[in-house]
Protein backbone atom coordinates (compact mmCIF):
# COMPACT_ATOMS: atom_id res chain seq x y z
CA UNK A 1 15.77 -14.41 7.61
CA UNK A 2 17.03 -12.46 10.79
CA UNK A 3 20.90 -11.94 10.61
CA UNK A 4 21.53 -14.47 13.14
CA UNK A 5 20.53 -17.45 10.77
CA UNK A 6 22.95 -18.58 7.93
CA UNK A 7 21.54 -19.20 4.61
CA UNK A 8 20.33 -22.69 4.40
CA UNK A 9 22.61 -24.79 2.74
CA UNK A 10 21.22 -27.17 -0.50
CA UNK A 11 18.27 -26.54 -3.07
CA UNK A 12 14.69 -26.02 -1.58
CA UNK A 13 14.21 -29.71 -2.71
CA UNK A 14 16.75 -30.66 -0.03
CA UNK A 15 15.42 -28.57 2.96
CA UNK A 16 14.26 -30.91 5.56
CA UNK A 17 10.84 -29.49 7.31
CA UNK A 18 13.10 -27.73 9.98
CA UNK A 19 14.00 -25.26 7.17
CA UNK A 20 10.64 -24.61 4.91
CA UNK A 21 7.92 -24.59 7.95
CA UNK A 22 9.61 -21.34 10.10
CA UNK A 23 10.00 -19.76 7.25
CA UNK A 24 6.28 -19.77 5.95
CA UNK A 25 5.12 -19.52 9.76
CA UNK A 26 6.94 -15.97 10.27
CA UNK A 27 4.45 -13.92 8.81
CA UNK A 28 1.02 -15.66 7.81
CA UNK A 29 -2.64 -15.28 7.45
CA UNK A 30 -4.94 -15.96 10.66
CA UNK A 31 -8.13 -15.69 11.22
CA UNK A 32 -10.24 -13.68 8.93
CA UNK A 33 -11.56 -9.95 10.01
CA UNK A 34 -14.06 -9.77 7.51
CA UNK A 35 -17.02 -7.70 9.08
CA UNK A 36 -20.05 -8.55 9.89
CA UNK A 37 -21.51 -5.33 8.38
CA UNK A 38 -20.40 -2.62 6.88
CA UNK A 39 -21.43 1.11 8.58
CA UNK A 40 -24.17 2.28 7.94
CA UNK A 41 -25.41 -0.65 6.09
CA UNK A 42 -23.15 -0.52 3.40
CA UNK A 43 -22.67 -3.33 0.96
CA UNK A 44 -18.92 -2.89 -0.01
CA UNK A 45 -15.65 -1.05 1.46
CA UNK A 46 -13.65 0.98 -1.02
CA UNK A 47 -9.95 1.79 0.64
CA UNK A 48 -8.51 4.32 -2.78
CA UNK A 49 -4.58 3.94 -2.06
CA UNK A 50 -1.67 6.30 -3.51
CA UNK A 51 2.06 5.47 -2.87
CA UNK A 52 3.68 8.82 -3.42
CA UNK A 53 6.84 7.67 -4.08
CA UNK A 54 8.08 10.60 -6.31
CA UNK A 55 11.37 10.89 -6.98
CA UNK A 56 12.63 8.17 -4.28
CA UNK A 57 12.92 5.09 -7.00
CA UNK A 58 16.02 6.45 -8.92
CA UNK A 59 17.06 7.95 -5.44
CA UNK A 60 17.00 4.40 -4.11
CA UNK A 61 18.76 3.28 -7.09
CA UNK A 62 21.45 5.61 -7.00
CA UNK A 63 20.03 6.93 -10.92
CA UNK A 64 21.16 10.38 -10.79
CA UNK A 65 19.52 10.84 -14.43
CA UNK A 66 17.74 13.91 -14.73
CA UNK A 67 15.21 11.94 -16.74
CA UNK A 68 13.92 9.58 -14.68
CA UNK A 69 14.22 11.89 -11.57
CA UNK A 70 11.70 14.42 -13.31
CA UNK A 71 9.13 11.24 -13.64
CA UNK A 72 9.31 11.42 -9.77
CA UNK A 73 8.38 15.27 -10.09
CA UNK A 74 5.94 14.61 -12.47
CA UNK A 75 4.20 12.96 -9.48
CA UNK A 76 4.22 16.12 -7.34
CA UNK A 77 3.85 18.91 -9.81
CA UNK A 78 0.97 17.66 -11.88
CA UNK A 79 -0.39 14.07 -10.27
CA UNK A 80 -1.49 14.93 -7.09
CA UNK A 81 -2.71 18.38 -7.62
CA UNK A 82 -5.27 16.72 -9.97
CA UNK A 83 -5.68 13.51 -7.35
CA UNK A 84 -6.90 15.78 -4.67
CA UNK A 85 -9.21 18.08 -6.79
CA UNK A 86 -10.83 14.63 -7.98
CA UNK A 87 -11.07 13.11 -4.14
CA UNK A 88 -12.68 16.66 -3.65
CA UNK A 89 -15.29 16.61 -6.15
CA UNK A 90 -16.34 13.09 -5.02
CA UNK A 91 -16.01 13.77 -1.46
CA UNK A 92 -13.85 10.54 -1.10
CA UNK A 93 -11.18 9.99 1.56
CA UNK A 94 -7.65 8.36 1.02
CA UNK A 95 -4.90 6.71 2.16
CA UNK A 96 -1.25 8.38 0.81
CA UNK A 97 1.92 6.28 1.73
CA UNK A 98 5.21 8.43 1.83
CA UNK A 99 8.46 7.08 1.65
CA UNK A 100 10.01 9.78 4.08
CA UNK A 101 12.37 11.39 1.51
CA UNK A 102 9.53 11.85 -0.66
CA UNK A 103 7.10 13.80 2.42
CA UNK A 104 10.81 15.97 2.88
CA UNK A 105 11.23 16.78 -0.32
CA UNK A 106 7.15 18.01 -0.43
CA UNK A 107 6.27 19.05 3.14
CA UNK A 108 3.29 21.20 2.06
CA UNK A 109 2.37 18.64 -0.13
CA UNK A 110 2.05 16.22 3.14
CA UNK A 111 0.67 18.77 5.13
CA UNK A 112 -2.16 19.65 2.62
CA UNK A 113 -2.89 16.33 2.07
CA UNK A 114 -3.31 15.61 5.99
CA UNK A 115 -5.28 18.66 6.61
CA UNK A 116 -7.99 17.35 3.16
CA UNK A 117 -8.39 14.68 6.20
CA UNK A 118 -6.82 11.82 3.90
CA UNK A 119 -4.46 9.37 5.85
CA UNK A 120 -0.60 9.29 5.72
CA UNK A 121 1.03 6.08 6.55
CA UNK A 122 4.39 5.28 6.31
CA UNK A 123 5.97 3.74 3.05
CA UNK A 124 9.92 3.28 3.75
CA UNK A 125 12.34 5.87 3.95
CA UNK A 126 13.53 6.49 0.82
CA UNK A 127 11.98 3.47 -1.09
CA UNK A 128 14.44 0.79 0.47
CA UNK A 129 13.54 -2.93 -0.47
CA UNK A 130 13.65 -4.32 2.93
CA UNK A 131 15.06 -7.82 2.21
CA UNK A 132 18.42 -6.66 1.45
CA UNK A 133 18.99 -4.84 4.53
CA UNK A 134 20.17 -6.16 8.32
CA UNK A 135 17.28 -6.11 10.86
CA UNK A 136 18.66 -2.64 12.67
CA UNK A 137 18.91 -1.28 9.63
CA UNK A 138 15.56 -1.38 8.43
CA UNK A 139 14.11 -0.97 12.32
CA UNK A 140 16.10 2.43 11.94
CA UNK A 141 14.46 3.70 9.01
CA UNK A 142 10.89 2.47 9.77
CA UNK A 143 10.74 4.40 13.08
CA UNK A 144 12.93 7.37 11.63
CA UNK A 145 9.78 7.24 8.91
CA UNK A 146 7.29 7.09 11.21
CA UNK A 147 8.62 10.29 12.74
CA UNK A 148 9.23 12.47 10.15
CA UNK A 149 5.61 11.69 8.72
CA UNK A 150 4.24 12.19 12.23
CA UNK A 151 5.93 15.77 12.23
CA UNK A 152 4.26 16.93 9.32
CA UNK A 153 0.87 15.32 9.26
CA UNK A 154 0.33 16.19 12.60
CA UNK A 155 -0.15 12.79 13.86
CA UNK A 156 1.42 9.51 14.24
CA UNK A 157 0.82 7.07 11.33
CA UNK A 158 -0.92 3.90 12.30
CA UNK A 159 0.22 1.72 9.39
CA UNK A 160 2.51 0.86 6.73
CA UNK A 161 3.03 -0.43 3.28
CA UNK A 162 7.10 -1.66 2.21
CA UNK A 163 8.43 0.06 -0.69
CA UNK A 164 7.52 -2.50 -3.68
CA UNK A 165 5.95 -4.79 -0.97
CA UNK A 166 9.14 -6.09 -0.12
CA UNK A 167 8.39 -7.13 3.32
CA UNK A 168 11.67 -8.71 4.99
CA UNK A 169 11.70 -11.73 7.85
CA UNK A 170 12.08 -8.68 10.24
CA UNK A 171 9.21 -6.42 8.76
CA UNK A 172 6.25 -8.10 11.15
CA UNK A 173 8.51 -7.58 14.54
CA UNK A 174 9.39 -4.02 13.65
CA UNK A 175 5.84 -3.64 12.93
CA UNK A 176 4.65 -4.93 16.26
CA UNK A 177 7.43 -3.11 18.28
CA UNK A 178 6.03 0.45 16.49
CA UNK A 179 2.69 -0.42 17.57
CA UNK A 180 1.03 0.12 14.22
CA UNK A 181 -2.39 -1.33 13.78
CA UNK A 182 -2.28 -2.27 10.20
CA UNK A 183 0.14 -3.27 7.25
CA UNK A 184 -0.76 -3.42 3.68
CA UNK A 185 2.13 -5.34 1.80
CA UNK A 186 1.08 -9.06 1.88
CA UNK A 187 -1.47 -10.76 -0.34
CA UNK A 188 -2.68 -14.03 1.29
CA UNK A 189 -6.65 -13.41 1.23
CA UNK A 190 -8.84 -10.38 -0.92
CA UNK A 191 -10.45 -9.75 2.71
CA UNK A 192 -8.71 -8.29 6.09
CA UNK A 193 -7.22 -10.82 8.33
CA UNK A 194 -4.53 -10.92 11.27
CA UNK A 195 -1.14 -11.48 10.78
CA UNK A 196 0.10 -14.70 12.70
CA UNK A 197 3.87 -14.74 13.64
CA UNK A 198 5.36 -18.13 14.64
CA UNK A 199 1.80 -19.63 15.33
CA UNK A 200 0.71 -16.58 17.71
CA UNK A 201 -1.54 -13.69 17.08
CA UNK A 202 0.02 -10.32 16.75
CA UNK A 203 -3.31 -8.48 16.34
CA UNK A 204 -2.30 -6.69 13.27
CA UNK A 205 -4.03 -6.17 10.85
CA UNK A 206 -3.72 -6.92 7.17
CA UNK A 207 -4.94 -5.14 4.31
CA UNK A 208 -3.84 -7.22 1.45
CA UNK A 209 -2.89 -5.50 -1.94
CA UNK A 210 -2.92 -7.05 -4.94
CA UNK A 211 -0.62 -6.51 -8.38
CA UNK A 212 -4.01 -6.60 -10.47
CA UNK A 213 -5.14 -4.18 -8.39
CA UNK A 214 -2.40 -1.39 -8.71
CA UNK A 215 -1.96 1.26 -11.77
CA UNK A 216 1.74 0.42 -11.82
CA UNK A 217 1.55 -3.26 -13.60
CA UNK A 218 -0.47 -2.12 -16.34
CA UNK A 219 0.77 1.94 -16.80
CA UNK A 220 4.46 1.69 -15.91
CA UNK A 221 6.28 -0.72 -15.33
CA UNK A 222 7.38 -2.18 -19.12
CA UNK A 223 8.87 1.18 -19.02
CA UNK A 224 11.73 -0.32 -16.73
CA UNK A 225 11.39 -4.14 -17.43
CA UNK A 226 10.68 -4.55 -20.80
CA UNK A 227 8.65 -7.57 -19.55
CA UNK A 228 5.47 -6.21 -20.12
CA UNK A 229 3.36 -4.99 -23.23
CA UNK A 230 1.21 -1.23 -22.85
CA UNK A 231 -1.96 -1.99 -21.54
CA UNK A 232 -4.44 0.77 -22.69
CA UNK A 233 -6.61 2.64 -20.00
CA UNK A 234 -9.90 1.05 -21.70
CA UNK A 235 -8.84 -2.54 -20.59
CA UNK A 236 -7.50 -1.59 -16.92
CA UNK A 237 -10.77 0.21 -16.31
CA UNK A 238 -12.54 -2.69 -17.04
CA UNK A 239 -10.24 -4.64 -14.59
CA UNK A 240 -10.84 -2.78 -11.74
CA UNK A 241 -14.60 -2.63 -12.54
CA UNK A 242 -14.70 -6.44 -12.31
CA UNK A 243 -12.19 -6.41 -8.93
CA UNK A 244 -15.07 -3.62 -7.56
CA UNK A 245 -17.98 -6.13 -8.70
CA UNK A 246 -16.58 -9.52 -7.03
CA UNK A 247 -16.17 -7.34 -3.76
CA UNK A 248 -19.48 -5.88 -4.28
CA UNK A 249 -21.16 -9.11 -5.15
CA UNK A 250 -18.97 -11.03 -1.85
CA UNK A 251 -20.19 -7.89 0.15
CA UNK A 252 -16.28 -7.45 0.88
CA UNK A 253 -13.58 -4.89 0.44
CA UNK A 254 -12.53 -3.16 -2.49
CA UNK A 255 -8.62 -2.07 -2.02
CA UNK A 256 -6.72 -0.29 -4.82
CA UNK A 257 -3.36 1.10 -5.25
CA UNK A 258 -2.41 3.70 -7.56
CA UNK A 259 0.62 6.16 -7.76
CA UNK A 260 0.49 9.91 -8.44
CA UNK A 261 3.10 9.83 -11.59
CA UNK A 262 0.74 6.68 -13.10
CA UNK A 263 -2.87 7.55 -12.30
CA UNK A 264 -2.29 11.19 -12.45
CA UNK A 265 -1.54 11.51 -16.44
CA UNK A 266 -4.42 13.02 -18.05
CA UNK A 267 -5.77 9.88 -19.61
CA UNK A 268 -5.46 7.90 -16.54
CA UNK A 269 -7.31 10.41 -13.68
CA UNK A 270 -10.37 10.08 -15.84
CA UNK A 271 -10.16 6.42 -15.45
CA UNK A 272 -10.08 6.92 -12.14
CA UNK A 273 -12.96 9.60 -12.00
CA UNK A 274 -14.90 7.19 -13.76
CA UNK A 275 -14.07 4.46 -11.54
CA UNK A 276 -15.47 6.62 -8.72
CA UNK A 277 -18.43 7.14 -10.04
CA UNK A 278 -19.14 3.72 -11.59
CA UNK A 279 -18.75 2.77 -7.49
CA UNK A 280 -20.96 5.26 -6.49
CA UNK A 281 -24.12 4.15 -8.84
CA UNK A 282 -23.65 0.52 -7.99
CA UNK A 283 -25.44 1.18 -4.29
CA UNK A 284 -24.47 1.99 -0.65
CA UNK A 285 -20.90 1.54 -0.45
CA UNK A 286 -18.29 3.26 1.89
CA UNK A 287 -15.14 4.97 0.78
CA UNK A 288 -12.98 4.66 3.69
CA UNK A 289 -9.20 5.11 4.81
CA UNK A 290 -7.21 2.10 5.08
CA UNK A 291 -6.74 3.08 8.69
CA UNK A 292 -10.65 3.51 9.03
CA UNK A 293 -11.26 -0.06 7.51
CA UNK A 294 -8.35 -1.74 9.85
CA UNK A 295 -10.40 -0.40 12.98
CA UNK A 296 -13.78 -1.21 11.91
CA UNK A 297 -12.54 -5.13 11.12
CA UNK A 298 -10.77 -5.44 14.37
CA UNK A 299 -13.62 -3.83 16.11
CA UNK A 300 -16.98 -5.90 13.95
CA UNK A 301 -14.91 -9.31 13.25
């Protein structure tokens, strides 16, 4: 809700239409940009995703703990070395979304990364949630993102993921005023569509996520919330193998998202090595950048 509107007043229950329909018709699924084909004939898009986040969560939070600020390290010391010597090996290209604070605090980090030729897109500023802040705030931070990734990748990002997916009533007009061609934060289809805003087209395009598709749920997470049991590596690896084989089998796209200081413990980058290669033997398949798949589906829908 944009700061000019008051809270509606009552329980949902007691919203007349006026209420409910705007606010499901300010950021929602269009037409679908499923491909016709895939290049060169193959059967299934793979998009690999990793939100470097680092140590930006207990930043956000204002944790100064020592502890859960060296988790955030953990990322960058150990994570990612090992997450770009495996996208090496395999010859696979990524997508890495910084919150800015995270790309200052590890410039050569970005800069390495960018020159591997993976993607950088923009992933907050310093891990904001977006729905508690006024619409110049957040406007402020996405473009002063956008430009402090820009400086040290070398070019401007083309898309965006929120911080925890928290995508405000604002995010989709701040999107469109950057010029972006792609967001990856909402989950209203497994395929690529275009986001509609108030009924109209914005020709963005969406790259839906997915929780059961992201290392976090199962790795990390009951760390903080105590809401959810250890999952062991043997049973998420068999998750994402069945997420890879409906996409395979729908001849569709394949979009994971994993973060350095999760996937990159030792017992979790050979899932993902695994993973790689269980993708690879399954038949022609492309491992693309989310900014490479957002083109190709506006360009073959």
């Amino acid at each position: 809700m944009s700061d000019s509107e008051p809270h509606p007043d009552g329980e949902p229950w007691q919203w007349p239409e006026s209420v409910w329909r705007p606010m499901v018709e300010r950021a929602r699924a269009g037409r679908s940009l499923s491909p016709r084909a895939w290049p060169d004939g193959a059967h299934c898009a793979v998009a690999l995703s990793f939100d470097a986040d680092h140590e930006t969560i207990p930043l956000r939070d204002s944790d100064e703990s020592p502890m859960r600020i060296s988790q955030g390290q953990y990322g960058a010391r150990q994570g990612m070395p090992r997450i770009r010597a495996l996208l090496e090996r395999e010859g696979v290209p990524a997508t890495f979304f910084y919150p800015a604070v995270s790309a200052l605090l590890h410039e050569d980090e970005v800069r390495g990364v960018a020159h591997e030729g993976h993607e950088i897109g923009i992933h907050s500023w310093i891990h904001e949630r977006n729905t508690t802040l006024p619409y110049a705030a957040e406007r402020d931070l996405s473009f002063r993102a956008a430009e402090v990734l820009d400086q040290l990748a070398g070019r401007p990002p083309v898309g965006m993921r929120t911080a925890s997916w928290d995508f405000s009533p604002n995010t989709l007009a701040i999107i469109k005023e950057m010029g972006l061609l792609y967001d990856s934060s909402l989950m209203a289809d497994d395929e690529p569509y275009e986001l509609m805003s108030d009924g109209e087209p914005t020709g963005v395009v969406e790259l839906p996520p997915e929780w059961i598709r992201d290392d976090a749920v199962y790795f990390n997470m009951h760390r903080f919330s105590g809401l959810r049991p250890y999952t062991p590596p043997s049973a998420v690896e068999e998750i994402f193998r069945a997420e890879f084989d409906g996409a395979l089998a729908e001849r569709g796209l394949f979009l994971l998202t994993m973060h350095p200081h999760v996937i990159g413990h030792r017992s979790r980058i050979v899932l993902l090595e695994r993973l790689i290669r269980y993708i690879k033997s399954r038949g022609p398949v492309w491992f693309a950048t989310h900014e490479q798949v957002a083109r190709w589906c506006k360009d073959n829908s």
